[in-house]
PDB file of N, CA and C in Angstrom:
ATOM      1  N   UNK A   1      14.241  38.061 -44.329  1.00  0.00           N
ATOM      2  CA  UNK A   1      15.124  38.404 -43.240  1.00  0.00           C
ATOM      3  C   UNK A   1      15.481  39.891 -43.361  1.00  0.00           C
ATOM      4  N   UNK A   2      15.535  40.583 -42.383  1.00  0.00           N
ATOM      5  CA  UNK A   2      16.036  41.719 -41.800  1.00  0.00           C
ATOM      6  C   UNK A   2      17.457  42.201 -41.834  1.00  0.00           C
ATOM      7  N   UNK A   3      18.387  42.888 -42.436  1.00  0.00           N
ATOM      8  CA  UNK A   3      19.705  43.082 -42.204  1.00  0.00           C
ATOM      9  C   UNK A   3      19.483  44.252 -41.128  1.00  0.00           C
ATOM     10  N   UNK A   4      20.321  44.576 -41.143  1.00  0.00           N
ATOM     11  CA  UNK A   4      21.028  46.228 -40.682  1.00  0.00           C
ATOM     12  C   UNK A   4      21.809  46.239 -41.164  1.00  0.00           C
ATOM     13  N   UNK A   5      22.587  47.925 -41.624  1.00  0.00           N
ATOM     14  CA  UNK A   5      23.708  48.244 -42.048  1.00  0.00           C
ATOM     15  C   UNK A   5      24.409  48.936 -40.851  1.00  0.00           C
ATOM     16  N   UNK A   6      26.408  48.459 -41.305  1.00  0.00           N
ATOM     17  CA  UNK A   6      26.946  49.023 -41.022  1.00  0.00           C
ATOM     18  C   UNK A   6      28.345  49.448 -41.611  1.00  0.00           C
ATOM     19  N   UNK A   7      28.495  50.570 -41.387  1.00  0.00           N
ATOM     20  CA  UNK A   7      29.591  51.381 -42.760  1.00  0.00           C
ATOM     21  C   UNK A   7      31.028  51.528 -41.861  1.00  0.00           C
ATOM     22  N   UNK A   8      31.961  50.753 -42.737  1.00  0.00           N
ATOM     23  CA  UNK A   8      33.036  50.862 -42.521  1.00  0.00           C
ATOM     24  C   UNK A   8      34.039  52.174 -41.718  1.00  0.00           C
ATOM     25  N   UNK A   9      34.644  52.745 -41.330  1.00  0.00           N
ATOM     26  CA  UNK A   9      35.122  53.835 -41.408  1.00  0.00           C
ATOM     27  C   UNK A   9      35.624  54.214 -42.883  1.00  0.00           C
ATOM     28  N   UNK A  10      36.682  53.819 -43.167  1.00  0.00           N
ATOM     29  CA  UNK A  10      36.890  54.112 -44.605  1.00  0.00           C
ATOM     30  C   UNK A  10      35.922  54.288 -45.652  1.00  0.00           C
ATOM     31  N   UNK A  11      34.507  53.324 -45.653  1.00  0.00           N
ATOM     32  CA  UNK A  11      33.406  53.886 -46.414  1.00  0.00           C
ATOM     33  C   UNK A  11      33.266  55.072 -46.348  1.00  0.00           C
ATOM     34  N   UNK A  12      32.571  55.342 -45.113  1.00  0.00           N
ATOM     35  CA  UNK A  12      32.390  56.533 -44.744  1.00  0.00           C
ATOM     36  C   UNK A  12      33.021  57.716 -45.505  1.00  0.00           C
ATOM     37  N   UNK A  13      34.748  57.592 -45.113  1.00  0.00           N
ATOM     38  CA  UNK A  13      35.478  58.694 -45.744  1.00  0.00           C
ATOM     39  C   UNK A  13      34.874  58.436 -47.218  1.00  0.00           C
ATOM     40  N   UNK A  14      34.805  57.549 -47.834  1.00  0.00           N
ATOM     41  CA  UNK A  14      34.940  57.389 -49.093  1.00  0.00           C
ATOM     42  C   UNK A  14      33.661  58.601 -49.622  1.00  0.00           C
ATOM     43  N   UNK A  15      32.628  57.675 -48.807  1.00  0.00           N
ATOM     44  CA  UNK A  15      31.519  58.432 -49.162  1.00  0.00           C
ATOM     45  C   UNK A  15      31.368  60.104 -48.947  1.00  0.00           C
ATOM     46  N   UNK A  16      31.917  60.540 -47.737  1.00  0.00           N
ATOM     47  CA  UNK A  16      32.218  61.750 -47.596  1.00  0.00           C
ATOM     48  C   UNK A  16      33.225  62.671 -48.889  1.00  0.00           C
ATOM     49  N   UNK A  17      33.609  61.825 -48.988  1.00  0.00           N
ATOM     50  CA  UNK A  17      34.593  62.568 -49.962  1.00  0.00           C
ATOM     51  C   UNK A  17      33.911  63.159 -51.370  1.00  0.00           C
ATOM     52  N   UNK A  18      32.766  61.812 -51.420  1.00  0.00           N
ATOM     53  CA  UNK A  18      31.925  61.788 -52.745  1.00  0.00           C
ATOM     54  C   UNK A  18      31.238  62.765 -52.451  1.00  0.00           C
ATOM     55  N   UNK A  19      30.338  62.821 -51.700  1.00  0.00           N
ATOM     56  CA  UNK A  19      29.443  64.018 -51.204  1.00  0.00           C
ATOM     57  C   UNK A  19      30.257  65.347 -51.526  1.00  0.00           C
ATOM     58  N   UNK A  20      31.686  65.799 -50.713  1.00  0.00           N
ATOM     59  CA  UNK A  20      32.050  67.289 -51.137  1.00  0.00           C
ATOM     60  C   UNK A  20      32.587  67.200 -52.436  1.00  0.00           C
ATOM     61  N   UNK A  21      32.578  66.236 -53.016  1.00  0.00           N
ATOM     62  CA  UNK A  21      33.312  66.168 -54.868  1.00  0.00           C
ATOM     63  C   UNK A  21      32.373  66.947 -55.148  1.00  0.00           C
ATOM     64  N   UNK A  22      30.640  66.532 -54.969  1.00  0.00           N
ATOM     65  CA  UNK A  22      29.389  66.964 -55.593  1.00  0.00           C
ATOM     66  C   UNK A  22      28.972  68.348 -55.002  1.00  0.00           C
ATOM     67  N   UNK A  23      29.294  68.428 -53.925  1.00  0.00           N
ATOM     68  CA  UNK A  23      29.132  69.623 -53.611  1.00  0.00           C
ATOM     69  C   UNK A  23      29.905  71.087 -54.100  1.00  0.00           C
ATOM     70  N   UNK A  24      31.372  70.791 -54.628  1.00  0.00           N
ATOM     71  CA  UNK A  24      32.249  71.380 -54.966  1.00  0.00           C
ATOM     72  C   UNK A  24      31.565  71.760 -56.517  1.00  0.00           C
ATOM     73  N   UNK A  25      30.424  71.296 -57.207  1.00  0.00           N
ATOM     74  CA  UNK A  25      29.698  71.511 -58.160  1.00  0.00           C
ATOM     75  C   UNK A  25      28.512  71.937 -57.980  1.00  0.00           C
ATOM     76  N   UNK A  26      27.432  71.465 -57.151  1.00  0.00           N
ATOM     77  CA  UNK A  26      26.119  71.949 -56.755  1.00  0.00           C
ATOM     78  C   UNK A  26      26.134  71.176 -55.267  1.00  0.00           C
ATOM     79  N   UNK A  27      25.375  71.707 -54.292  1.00  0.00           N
ATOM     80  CA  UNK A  27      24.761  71.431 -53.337  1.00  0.00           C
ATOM     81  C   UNK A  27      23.547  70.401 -53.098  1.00  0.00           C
ATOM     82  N   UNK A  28      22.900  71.165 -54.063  1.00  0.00           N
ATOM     83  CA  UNK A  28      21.501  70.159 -54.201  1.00  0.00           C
ATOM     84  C   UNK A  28      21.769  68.798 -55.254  1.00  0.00           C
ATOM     85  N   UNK A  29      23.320  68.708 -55.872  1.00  0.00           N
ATOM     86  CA  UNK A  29      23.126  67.903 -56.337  1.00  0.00           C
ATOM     87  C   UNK A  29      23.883  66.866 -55.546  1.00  0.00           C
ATOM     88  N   UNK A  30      24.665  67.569 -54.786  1.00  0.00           N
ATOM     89  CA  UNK A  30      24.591  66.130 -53.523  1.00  0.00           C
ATOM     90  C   UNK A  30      24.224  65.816 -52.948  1.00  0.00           C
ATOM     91  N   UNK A  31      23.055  66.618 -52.142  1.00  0.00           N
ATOM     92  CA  UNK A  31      22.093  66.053 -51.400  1.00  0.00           C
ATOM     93  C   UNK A  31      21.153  65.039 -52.186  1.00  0.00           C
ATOM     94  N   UNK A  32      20.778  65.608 -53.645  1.00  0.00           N
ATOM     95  CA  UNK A  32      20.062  64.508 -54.000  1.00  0.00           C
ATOM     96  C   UNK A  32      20.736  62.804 -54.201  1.00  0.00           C
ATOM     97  N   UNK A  33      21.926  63.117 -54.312  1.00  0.00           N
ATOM     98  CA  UNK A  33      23.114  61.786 -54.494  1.00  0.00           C
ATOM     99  C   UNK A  33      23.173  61.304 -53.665  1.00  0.00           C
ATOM    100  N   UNK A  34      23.308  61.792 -52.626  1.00  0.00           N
ATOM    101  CA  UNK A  34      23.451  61.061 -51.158  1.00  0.00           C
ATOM    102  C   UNK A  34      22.204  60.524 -50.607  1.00  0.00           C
ATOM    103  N   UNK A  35      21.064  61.225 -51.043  1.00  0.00           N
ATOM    104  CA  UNK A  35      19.571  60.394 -50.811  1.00  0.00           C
ATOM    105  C   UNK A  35      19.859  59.324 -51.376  1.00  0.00           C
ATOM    106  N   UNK A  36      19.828  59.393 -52.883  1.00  0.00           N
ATOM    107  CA  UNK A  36      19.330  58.303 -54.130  1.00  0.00           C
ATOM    108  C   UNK A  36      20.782  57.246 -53.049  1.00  0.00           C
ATOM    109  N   UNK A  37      22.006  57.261 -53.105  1.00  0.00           N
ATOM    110  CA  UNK A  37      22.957  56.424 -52.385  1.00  0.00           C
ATOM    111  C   UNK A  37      22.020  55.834 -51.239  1.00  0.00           C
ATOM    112  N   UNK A  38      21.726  56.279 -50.219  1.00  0.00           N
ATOM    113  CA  UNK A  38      20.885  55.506 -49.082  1.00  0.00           C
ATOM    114  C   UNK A  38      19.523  54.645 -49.446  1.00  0.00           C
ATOM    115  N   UNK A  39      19.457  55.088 -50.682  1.00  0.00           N
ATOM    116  CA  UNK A  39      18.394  54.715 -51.125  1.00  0.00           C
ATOM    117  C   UNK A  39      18.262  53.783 -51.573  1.00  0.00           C
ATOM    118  N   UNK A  40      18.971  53.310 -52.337  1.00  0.00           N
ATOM    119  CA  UNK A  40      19.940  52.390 -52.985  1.00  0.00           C
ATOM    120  C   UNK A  40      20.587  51.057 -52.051  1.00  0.00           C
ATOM    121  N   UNK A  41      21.013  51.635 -51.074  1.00  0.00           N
ATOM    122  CA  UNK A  41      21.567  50.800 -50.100  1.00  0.00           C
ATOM    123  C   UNK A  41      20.654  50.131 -49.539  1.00  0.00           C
ATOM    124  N   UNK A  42      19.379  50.813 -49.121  1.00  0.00           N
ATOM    125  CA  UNK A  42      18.234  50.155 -48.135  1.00  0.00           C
ATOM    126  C   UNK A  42      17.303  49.590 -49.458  1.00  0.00           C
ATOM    127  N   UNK A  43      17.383  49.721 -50.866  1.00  0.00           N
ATOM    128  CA  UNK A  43      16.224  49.402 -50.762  1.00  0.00           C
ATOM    129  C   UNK A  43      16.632  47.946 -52.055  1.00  0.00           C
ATOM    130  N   UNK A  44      17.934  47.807 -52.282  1.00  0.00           N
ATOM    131  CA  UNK A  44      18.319  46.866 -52.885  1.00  0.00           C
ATOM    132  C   UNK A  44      19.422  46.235 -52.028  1.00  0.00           C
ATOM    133  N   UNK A  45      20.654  46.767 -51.716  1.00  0.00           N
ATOM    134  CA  UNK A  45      21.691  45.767 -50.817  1.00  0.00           C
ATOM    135  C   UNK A  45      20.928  44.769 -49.336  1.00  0.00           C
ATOM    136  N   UNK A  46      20.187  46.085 -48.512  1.00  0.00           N
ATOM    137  CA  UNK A  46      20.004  45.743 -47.339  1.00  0.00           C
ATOM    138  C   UNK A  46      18.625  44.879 -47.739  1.00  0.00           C
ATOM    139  N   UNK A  47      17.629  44.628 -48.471  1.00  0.00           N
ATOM    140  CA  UNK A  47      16.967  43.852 -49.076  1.00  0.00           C
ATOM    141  C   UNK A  47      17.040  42.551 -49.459  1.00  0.00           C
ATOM    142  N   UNK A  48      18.181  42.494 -50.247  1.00  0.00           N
ATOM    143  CA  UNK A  48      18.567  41.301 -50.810  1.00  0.00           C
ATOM    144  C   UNK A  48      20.255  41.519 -51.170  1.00  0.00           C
ATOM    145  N   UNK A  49      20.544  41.196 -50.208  1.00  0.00           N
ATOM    146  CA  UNK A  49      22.361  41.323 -50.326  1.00  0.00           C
ATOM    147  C   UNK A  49      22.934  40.185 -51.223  1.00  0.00           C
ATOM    148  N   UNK A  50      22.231  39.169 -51.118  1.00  0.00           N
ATOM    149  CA  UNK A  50      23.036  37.880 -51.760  1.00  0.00           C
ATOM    150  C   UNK A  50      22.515  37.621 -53.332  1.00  0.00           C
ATOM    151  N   UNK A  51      22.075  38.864 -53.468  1.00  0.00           N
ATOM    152  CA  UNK A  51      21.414  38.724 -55.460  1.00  0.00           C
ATOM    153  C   UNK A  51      22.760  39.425 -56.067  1.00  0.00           C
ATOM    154  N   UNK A  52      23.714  40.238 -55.545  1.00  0.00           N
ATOM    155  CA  UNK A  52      24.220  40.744 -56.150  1.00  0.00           C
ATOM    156  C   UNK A  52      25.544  39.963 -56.474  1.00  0.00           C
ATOM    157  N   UNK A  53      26.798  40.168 -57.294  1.00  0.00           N
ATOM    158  CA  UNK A  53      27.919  38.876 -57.433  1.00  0.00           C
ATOM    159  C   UNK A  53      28.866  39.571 -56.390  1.00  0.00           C
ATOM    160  N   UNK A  54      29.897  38.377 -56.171  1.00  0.00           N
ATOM    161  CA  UNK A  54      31.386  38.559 -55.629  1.00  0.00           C
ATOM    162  C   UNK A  54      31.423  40.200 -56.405  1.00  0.00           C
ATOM    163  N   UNK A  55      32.272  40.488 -55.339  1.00  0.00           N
ATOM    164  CA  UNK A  55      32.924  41.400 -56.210  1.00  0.00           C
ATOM    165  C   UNK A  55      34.372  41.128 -56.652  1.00  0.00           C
ATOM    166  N   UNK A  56      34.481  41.634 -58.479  1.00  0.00           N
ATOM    167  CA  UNK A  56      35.292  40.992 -59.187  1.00  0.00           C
ATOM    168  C   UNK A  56      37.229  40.774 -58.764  1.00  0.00           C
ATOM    169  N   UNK A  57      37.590  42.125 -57.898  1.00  0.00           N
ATOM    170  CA  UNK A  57      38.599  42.061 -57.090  1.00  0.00           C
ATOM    171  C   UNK A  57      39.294  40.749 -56.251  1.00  0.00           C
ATOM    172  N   UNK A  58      37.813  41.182 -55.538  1.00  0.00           N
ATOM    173  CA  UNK A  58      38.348  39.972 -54.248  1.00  0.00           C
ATOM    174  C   UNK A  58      38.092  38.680 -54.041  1.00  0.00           C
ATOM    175  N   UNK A  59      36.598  38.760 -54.673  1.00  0.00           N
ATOM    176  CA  UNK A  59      36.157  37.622 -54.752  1.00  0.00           C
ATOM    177  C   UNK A  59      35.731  37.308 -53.373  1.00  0.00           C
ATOM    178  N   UNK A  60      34.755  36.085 -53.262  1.00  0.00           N
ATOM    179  CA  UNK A  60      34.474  36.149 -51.824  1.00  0.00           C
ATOM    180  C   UNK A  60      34.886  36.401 -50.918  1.00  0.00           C
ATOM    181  N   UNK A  61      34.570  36.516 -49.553  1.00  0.00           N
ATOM    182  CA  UNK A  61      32.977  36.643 -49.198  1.00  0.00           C
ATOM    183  C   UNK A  61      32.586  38.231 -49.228  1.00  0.00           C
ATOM    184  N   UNK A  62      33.377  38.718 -50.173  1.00  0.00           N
ATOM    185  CA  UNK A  62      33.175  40.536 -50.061  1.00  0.00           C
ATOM    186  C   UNK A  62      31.887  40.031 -51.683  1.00  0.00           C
ATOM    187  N   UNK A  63      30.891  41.045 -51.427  1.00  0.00           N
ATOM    188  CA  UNK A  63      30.058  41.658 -52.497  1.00  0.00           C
ATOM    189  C   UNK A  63      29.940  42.819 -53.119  1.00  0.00           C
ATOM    190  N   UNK A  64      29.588  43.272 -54.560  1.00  0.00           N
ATOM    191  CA  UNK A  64      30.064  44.540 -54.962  1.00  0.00           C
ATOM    192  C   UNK A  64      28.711  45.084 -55.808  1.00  0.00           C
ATOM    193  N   UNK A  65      28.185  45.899 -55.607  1.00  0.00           N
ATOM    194  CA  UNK A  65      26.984  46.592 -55.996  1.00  0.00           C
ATOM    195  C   UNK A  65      27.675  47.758 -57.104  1.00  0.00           C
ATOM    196  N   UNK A  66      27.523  48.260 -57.906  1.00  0.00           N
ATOM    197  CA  UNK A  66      27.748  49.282 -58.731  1.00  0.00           C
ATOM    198  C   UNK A  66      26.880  50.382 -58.712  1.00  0.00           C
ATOM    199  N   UNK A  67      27.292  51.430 -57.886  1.00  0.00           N
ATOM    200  CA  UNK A  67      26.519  53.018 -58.089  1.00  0.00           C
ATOM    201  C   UNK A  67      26.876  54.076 -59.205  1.00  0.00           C
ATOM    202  N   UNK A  68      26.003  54.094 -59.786  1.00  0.00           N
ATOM    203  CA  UNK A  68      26.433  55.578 -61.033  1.00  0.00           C
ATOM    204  C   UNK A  68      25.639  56.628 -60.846  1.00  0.00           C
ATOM    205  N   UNK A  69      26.672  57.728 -60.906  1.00  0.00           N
ATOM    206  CA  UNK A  69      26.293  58.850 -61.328  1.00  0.00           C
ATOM    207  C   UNK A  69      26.663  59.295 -62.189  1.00  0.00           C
ATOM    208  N   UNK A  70      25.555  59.984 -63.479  1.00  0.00           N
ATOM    209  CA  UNK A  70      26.018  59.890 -64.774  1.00  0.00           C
ATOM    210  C   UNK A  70      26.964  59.235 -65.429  1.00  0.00           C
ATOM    211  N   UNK A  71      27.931  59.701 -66.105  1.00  0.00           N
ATOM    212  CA  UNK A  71      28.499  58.960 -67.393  1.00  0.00           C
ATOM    213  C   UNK A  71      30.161  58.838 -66.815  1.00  0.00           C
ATOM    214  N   UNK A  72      30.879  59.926 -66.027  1.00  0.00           N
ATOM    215  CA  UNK A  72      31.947  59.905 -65.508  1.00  0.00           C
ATOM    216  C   UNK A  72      31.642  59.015 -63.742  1.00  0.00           C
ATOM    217  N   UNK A  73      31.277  58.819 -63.244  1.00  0.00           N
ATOM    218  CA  UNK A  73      31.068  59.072 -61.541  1.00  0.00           C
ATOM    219  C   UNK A  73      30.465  57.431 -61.407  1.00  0.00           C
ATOM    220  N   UNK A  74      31.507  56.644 -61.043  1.00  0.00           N
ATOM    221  CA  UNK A  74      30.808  55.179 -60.763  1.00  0.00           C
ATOM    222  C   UNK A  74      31.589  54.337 -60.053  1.00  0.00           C
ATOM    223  N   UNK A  75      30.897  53.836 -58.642  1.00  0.00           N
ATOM    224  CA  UNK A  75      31.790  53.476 -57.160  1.00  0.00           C
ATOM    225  C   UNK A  75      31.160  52.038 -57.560  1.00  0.00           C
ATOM    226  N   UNK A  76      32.395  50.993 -56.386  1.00  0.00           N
ATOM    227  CA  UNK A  76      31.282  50.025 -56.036  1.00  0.00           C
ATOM    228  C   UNK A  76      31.156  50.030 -54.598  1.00  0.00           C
ATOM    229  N   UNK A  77      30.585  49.712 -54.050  1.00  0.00           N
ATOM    230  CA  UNK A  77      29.838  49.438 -52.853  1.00  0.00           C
ATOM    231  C   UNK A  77      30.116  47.923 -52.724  1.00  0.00           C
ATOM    232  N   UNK A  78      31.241  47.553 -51.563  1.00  0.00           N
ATOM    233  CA  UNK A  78      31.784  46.823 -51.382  1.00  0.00           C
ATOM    234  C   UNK A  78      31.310  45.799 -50.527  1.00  0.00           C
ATOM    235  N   UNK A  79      30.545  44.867 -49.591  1.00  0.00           N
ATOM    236  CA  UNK A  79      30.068  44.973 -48.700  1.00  0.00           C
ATOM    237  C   UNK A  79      30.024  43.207 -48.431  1.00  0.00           C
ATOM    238  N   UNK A  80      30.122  42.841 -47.181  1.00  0.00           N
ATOM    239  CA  UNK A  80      30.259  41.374 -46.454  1.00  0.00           C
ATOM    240  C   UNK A  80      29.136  41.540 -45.881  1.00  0.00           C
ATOM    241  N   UNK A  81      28.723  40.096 -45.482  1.00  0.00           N
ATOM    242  CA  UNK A  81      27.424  39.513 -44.733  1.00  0.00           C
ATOM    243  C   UNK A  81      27.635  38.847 -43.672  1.00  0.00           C
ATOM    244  N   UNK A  82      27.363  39.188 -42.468  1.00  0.00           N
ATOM    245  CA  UNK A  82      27.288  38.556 -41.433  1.00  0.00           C
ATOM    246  C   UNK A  82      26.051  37.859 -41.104  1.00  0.00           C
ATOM    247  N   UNK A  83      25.742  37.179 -41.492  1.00  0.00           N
ATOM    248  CA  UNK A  83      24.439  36.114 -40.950  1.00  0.00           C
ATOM    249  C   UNK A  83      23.926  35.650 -39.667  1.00  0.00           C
ATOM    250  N   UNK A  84      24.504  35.582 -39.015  1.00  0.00           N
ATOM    251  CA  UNK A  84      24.744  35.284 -37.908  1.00  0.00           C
ATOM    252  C   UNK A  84      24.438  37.081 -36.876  1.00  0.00           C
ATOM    253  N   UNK A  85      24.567  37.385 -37.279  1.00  0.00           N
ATOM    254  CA  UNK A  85      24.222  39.257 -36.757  1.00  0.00           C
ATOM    255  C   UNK A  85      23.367  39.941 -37.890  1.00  0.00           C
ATOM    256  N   UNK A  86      23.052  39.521 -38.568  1.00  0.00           N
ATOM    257  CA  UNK A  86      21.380  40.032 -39.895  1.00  0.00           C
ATOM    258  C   UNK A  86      22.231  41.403 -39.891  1.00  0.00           C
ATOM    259  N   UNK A  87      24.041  41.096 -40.293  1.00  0.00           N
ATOM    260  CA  UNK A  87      24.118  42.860 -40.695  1.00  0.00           C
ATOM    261  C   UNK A  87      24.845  42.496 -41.889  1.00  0.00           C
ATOM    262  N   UNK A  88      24.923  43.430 -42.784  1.00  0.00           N
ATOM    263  CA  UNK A  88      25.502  44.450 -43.922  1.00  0.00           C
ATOM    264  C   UNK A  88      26.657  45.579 -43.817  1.00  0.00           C
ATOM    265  N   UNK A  89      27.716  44.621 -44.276  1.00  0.00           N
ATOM    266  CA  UNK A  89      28.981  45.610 -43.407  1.00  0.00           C
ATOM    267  C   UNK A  89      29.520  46.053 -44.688  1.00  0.00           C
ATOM    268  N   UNK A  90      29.228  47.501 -45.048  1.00  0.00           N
ATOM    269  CA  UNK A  90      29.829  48.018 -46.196  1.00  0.00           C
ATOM    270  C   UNK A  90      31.111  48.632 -45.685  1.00  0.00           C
ATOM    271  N   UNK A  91      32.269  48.187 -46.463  1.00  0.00           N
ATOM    272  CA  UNK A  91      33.595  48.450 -46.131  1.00  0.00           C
ATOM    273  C   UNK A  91      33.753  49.443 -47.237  1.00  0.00           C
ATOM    274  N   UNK A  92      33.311  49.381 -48.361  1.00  0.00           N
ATOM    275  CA  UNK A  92      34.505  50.054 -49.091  1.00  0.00           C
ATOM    276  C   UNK A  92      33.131  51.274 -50.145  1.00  0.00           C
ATOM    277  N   UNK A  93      33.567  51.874 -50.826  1.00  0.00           N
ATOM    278  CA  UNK A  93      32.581  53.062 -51.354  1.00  0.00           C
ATOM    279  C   UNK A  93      33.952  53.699 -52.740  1.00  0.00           C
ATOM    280  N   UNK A  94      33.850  52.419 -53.429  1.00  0.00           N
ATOM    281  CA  UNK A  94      35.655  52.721 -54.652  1.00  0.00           C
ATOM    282  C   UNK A  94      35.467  53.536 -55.481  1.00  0.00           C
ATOM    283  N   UNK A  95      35.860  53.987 -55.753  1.00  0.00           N
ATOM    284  CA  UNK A  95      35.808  55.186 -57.479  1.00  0.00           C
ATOM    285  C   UNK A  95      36.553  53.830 -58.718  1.00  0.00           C
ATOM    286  N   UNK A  96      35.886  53.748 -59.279  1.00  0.00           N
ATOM    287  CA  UNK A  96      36.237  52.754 -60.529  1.00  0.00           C
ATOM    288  C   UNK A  96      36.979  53.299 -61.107  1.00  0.00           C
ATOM    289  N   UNK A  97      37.778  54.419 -61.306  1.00  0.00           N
ATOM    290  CA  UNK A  97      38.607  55.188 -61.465  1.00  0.00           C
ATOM    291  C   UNK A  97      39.607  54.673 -61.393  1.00  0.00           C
ATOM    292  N   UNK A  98      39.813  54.591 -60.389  1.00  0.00           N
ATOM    293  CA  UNK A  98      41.369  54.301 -59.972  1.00  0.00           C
ATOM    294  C   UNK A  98      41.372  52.495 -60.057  1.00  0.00           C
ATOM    295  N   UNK A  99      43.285  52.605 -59.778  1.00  0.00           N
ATOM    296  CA  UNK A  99      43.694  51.359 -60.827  1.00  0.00           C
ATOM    297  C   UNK A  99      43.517  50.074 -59.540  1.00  0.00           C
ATOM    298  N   UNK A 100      43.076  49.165 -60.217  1.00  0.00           N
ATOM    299  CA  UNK A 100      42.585  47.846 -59.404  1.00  0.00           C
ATOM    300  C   UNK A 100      43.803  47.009 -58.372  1.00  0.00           C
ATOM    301  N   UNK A 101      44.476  47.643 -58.606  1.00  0.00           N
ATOM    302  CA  UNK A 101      45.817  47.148 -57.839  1.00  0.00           C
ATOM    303  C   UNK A 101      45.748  47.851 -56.721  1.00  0.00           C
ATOM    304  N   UNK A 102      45.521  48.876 -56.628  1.00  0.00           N
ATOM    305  CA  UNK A 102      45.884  49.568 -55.518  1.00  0.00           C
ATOM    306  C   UNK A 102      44.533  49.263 -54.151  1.00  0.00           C
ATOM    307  N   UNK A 103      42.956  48.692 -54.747  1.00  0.00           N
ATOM    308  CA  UNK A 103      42.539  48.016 -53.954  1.00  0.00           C
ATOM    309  C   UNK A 103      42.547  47.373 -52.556  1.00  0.00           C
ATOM    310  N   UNK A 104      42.212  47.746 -51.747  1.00  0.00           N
ATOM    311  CA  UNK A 104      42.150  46.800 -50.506  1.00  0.00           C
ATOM    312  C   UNK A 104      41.159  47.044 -49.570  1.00  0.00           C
ATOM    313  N   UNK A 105      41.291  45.996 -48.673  1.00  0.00           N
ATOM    314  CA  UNK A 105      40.193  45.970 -47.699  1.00  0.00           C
ATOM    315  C   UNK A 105      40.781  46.163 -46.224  1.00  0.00           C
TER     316      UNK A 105
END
């Protein structure tokens, strides 16, 4: 089966934000981040969305993928399944950083 993606607004920011973090260090090293990220998205979430677990927060029906960059820099990729519409609705893009309480959807 076929998904499509679609990104939350708040992803979005999230992800935007990630992008000028990396940029605020190198250029090319966010462009390459933001590839390898889409890359990532299409070629494992939007693939096979239902291999990955609950994510540990919320617990169903949200799913949580783990992106790293290097040793400091690691989001999850938050994301629900609509079946019924073959889409991939990534809501959230988290910095594992910050404290699990403050969480939401």
């Amino acid at each position: 089966m076929t998904y499509r993606i679609d990104i939350a607004p708040s992803a979005r920011r999230e992800i935007e934000a990630f992008v000028e973090h990396m940029r605020s260090f190198d250029t090319t090293i966010a462009e390459e981040q933001l590839a390898r990220l889409s890359f990532e998205i299409g070629t494992y979430i939007l693939a096979t969305p239902r291999l990955w677990n609950y994510f540990f927060i919320s617990g169903a029906p949200y799913h949580g993928y783990l992106f790293r960059f290097g040793q400091k820099h690691h989001y999850w990729i938050v994301y629900s399944i609509d079946e019924d519409a073959n889409t991939v609705n990534i809501l959230r893009f988290w910095n594992t950083n910050r404290d699990p309480d403050t969480f939401g959807l």
